[in-house]
PDB file of N, CA and C in Angstrom:
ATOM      1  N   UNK A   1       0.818  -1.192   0.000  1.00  0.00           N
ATOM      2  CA  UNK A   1       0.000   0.000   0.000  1.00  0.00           C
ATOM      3  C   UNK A   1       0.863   1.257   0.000  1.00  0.00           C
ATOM      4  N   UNK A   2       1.926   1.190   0.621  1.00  0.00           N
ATOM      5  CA  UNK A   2       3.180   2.636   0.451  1.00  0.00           C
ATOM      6  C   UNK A   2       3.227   2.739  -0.767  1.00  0.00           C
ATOM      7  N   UNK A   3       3.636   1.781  -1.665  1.00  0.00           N
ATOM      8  CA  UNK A   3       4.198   2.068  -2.740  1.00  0.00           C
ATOM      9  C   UNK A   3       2.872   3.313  -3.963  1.00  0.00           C
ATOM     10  N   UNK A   4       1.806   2.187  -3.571  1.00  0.00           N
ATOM     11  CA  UNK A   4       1.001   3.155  -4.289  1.00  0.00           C
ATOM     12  C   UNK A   4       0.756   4.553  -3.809  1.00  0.00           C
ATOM     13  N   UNK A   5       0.574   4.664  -2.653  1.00  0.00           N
ATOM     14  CA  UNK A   5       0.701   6.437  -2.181  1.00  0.00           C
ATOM     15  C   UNK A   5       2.096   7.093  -2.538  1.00  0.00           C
ATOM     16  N   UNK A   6       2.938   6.486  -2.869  1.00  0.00           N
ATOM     17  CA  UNK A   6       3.981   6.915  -2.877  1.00  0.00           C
ATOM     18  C   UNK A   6       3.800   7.409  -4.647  1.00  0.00           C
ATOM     19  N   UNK A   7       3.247   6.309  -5.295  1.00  0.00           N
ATOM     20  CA  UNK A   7       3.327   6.808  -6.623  1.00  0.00           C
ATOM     21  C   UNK A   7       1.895   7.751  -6.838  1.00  0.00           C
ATOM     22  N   UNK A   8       0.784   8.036  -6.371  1.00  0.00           N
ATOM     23  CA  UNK A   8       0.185   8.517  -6.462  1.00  0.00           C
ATOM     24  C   UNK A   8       0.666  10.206  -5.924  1.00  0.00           C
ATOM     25  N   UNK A   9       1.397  10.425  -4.612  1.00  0.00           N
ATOM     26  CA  UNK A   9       2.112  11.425  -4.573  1.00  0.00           C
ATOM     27  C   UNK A   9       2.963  12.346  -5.018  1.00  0.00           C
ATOM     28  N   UNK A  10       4.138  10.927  -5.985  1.00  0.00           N
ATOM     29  CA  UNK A  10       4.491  11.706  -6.909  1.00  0.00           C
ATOM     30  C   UNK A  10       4.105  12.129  -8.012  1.00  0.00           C
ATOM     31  N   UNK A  11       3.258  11.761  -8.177  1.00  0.00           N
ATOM     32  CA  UNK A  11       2.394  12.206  -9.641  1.00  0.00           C
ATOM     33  C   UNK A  11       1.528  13.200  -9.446  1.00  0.00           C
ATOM     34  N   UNK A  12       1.387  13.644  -8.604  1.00  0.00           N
ATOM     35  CA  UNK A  12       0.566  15.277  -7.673  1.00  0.00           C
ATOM     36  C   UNK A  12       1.561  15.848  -7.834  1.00  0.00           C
ATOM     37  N   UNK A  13       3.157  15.556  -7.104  1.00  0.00           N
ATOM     38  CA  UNK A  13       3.934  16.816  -6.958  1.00  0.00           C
ATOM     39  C   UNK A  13       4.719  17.140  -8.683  1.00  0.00           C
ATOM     40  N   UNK A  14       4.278  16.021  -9.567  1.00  0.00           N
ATOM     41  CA  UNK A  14       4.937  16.641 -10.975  1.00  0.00           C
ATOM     42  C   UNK A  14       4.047  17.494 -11.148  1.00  0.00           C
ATOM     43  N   UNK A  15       3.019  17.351 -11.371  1.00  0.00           N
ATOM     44  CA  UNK A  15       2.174  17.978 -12.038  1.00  0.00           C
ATOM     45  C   UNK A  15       1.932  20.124 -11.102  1.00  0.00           C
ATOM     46  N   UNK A  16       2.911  19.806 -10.114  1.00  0.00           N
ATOM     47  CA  UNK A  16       2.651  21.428  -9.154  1.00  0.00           C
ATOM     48  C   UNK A  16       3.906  22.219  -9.802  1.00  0.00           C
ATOM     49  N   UNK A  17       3.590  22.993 -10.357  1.00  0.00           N
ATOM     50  CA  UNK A  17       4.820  23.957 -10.456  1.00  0.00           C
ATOM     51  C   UNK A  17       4.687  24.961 -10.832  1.00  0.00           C
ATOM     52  N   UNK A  18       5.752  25.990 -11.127  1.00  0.00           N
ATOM     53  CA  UNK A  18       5.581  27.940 -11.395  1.00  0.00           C
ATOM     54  C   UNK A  18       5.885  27.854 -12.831  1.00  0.00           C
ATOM     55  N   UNK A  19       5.428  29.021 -13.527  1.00  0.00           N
ATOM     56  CA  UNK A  19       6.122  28.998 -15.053  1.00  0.00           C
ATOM     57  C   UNK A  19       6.825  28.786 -15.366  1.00  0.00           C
ATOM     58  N   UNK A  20       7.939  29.219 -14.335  1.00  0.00           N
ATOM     59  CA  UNK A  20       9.327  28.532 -14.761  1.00  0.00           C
ATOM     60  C   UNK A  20       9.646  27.348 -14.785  1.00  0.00           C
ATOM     61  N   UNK A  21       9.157  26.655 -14.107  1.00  0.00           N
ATOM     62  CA  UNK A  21       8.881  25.015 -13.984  1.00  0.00           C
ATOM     63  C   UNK A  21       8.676  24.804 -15.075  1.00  0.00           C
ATOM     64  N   UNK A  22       7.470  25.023 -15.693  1.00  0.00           N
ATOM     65  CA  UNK A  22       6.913  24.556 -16.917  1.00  0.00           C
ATOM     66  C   UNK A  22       7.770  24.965 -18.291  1.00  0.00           C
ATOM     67  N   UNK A  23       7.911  26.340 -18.237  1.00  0.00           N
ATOM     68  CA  UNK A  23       8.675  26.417 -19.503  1.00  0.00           C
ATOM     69  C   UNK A  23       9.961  25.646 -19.513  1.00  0.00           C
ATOM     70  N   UNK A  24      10.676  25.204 -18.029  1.00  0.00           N
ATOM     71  CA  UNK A  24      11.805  24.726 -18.416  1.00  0.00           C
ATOM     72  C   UNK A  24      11.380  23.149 -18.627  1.00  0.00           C
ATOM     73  N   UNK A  25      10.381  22.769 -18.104  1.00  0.00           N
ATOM     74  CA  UNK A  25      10.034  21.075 -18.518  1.00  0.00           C
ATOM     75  C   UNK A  25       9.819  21.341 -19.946  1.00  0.00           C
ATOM     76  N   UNK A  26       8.524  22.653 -20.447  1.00  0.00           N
ATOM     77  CA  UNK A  26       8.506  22.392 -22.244  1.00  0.00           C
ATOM     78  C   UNK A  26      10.013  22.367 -22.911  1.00  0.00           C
ATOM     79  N   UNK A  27      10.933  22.955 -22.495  1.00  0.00           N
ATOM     80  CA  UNK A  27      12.402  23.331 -22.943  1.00  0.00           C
ATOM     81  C   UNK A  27      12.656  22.089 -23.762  1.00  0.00           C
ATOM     82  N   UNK A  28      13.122  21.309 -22.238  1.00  0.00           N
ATOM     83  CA  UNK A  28      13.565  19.809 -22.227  1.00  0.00           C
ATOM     84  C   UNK A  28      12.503  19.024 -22.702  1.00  0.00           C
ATOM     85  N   UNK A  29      11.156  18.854 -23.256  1.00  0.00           N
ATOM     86  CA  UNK A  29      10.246  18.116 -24.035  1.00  0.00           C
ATOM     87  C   UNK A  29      10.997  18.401 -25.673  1.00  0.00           C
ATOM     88  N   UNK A  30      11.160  19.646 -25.770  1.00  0.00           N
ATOM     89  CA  UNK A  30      11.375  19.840 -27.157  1.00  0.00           C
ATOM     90  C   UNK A  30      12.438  19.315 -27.719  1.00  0.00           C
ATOM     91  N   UNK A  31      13.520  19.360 -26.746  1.00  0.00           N
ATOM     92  CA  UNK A  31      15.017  18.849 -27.083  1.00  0.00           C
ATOM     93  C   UNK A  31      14.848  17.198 -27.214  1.00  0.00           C
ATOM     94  N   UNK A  32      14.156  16.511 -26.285  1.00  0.00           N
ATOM     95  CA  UNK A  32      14.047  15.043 -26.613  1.00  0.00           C
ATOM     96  C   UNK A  32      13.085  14.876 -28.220  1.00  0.00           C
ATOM     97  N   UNK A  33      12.681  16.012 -28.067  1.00  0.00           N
ATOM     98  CA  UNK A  33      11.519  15.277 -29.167  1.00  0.00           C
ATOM     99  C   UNK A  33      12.705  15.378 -30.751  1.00  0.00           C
ATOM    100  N   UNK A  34      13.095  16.552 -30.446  1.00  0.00           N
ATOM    101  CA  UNK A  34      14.450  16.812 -31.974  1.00  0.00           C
ATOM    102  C   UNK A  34      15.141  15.533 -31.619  1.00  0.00           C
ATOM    103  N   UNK A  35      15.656  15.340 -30.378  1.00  0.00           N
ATOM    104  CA  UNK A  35      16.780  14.327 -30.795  1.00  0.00           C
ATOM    105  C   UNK A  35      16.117  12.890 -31.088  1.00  0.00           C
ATOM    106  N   UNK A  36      14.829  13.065 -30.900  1.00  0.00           N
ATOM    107  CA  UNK A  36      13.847  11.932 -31.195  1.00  0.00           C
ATOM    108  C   UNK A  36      13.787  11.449 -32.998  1.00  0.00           C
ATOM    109  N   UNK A  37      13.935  12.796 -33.384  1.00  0.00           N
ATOM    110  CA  UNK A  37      13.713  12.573 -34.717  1.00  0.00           C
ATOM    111  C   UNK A  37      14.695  12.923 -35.496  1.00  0.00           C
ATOM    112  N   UNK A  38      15.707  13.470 -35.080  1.00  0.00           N
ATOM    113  CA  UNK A  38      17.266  13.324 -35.558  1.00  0.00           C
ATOM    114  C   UNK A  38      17.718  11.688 -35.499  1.00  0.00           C
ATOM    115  N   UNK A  39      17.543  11.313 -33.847  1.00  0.00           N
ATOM    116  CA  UNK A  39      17.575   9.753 -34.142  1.00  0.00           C
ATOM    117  C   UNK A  39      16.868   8.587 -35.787  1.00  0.00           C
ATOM    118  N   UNK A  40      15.345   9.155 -35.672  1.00  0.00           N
ATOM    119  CA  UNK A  40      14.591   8.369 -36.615  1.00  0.00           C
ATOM    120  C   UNK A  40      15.523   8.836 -37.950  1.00  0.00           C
ATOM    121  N   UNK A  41      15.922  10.372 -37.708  1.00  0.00           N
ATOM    122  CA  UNK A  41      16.328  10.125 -39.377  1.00  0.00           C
ATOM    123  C   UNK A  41      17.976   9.686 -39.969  1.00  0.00           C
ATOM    124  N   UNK A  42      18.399   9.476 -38.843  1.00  0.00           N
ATOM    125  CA  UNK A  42      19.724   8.857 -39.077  1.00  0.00           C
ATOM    126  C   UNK A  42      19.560   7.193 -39.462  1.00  0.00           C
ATOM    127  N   UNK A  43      18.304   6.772 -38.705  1.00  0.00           N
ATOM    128  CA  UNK A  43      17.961   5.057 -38.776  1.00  0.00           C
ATOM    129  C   UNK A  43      17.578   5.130 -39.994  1.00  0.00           C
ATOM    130  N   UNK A  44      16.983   6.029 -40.373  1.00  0.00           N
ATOM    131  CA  UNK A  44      16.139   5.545 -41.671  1.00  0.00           C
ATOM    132  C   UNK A  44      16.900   6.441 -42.883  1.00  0.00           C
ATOM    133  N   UNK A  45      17.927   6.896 -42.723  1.00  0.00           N
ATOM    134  CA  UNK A  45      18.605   7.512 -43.977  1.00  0.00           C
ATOM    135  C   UNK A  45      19.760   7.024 -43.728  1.00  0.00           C
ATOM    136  N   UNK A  46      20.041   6.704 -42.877  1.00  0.00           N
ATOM    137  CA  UNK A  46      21.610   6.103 -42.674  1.00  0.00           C
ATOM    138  C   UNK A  46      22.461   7.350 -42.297  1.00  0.00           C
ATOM    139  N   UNK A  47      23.700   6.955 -41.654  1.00  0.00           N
ATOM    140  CA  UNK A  47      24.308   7.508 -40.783  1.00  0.00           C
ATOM    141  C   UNK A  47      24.775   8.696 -41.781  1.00  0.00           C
ATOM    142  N   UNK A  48      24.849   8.581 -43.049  1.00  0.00           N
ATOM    143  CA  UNK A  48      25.295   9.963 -44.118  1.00  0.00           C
ATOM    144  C   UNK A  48      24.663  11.216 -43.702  1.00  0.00           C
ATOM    145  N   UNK A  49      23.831  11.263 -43.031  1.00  0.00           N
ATOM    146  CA  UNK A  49      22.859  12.361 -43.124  1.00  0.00           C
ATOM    147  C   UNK A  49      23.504  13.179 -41.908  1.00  0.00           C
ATOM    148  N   UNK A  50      24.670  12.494 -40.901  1.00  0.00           N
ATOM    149  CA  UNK A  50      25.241  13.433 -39.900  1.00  0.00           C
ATOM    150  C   UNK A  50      26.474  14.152 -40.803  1.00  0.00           C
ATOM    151  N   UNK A  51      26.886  14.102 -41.974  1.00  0.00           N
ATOM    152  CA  UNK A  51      27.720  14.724 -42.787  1.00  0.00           C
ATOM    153  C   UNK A  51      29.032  14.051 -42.236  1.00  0.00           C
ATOM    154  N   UNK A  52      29.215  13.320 -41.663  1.00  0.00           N
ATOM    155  CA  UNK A  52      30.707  12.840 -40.644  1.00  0.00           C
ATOM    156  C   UNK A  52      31.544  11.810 -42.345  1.00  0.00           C
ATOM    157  N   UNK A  53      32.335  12.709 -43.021  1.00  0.00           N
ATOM    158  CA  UNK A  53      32.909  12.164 -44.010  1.00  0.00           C
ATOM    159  C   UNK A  53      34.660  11.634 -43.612  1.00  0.00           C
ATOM    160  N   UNK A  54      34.977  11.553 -42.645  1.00  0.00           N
ATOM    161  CA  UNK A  54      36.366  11.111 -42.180  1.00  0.00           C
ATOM    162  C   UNK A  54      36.463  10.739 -40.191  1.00  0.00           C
ATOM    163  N   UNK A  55      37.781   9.761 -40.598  1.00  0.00           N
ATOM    164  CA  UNK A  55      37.761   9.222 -39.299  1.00  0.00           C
ATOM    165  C   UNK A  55      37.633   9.433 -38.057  1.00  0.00           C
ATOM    166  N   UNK A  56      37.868  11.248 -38.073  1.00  0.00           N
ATOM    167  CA  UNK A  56      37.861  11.713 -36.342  1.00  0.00           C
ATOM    168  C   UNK A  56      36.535  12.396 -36.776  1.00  0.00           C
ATOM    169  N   UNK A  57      35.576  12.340 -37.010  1.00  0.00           N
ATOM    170  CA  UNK A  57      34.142  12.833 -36.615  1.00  0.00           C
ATOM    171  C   UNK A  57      33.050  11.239 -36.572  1.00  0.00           C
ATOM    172  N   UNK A  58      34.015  10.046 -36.752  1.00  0.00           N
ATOM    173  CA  UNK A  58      33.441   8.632 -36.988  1.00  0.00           C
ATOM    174  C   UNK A  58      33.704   8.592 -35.706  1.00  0.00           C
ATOM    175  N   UNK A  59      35.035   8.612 -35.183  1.00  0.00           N
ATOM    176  CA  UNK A  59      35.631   8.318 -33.863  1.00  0.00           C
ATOM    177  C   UNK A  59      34.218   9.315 -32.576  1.00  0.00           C
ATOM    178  N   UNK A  60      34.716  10.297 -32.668  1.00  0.00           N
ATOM    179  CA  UNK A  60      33.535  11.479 -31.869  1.00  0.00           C
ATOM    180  C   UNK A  60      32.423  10.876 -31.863  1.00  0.00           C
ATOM    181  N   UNK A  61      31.561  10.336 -32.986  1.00  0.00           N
ATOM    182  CA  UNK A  61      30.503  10.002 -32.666  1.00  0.00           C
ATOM    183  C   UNK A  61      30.783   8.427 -32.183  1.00  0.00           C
ATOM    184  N   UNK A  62      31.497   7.506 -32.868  1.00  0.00           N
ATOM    185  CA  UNK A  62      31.118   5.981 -31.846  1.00  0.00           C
ATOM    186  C   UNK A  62      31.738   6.351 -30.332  1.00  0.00           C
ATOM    187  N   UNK A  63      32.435   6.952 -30.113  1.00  0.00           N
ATOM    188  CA  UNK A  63      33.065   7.252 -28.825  1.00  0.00           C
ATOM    189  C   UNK A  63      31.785   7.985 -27.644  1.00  0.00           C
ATOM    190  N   UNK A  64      30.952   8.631 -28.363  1.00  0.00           N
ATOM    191  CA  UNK A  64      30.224   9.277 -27.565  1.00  0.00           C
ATOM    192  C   UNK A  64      28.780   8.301 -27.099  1.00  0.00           C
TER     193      UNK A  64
END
């Protein structure tokens, strides 16, 4: 029974916050959603589409 008050609690205290709260959660929604679809379009166009034409921008990205 904790666990569920516990998750029911936190799901009250996301949802409380000041504008600034919010604009900085929309901030960070927007940035996942680009890298959401930067992801899809690298899967589905292939990795050419990051322009990485030589070994140290191959390296940078498998390294990262």
């Amino acid at each position: 029974m904790h666990l569920k008050e516990f998750i029911i609690g936190s799901i009250k205290l996301l949802f409380q916050g000041s504008k600034a709260y919010w604009a900085w959660v929309s901030t960070l929604l927007i940035l996942i959603a680009i890298g959401i679809v930067s992801y899809y379009g690298q899967a589905a166009n292939g990795l050419i589409t990051t322009s990485m034409r030589d070994q140290v921008s191959w390296g940078f990205y498998i390294g990262n």
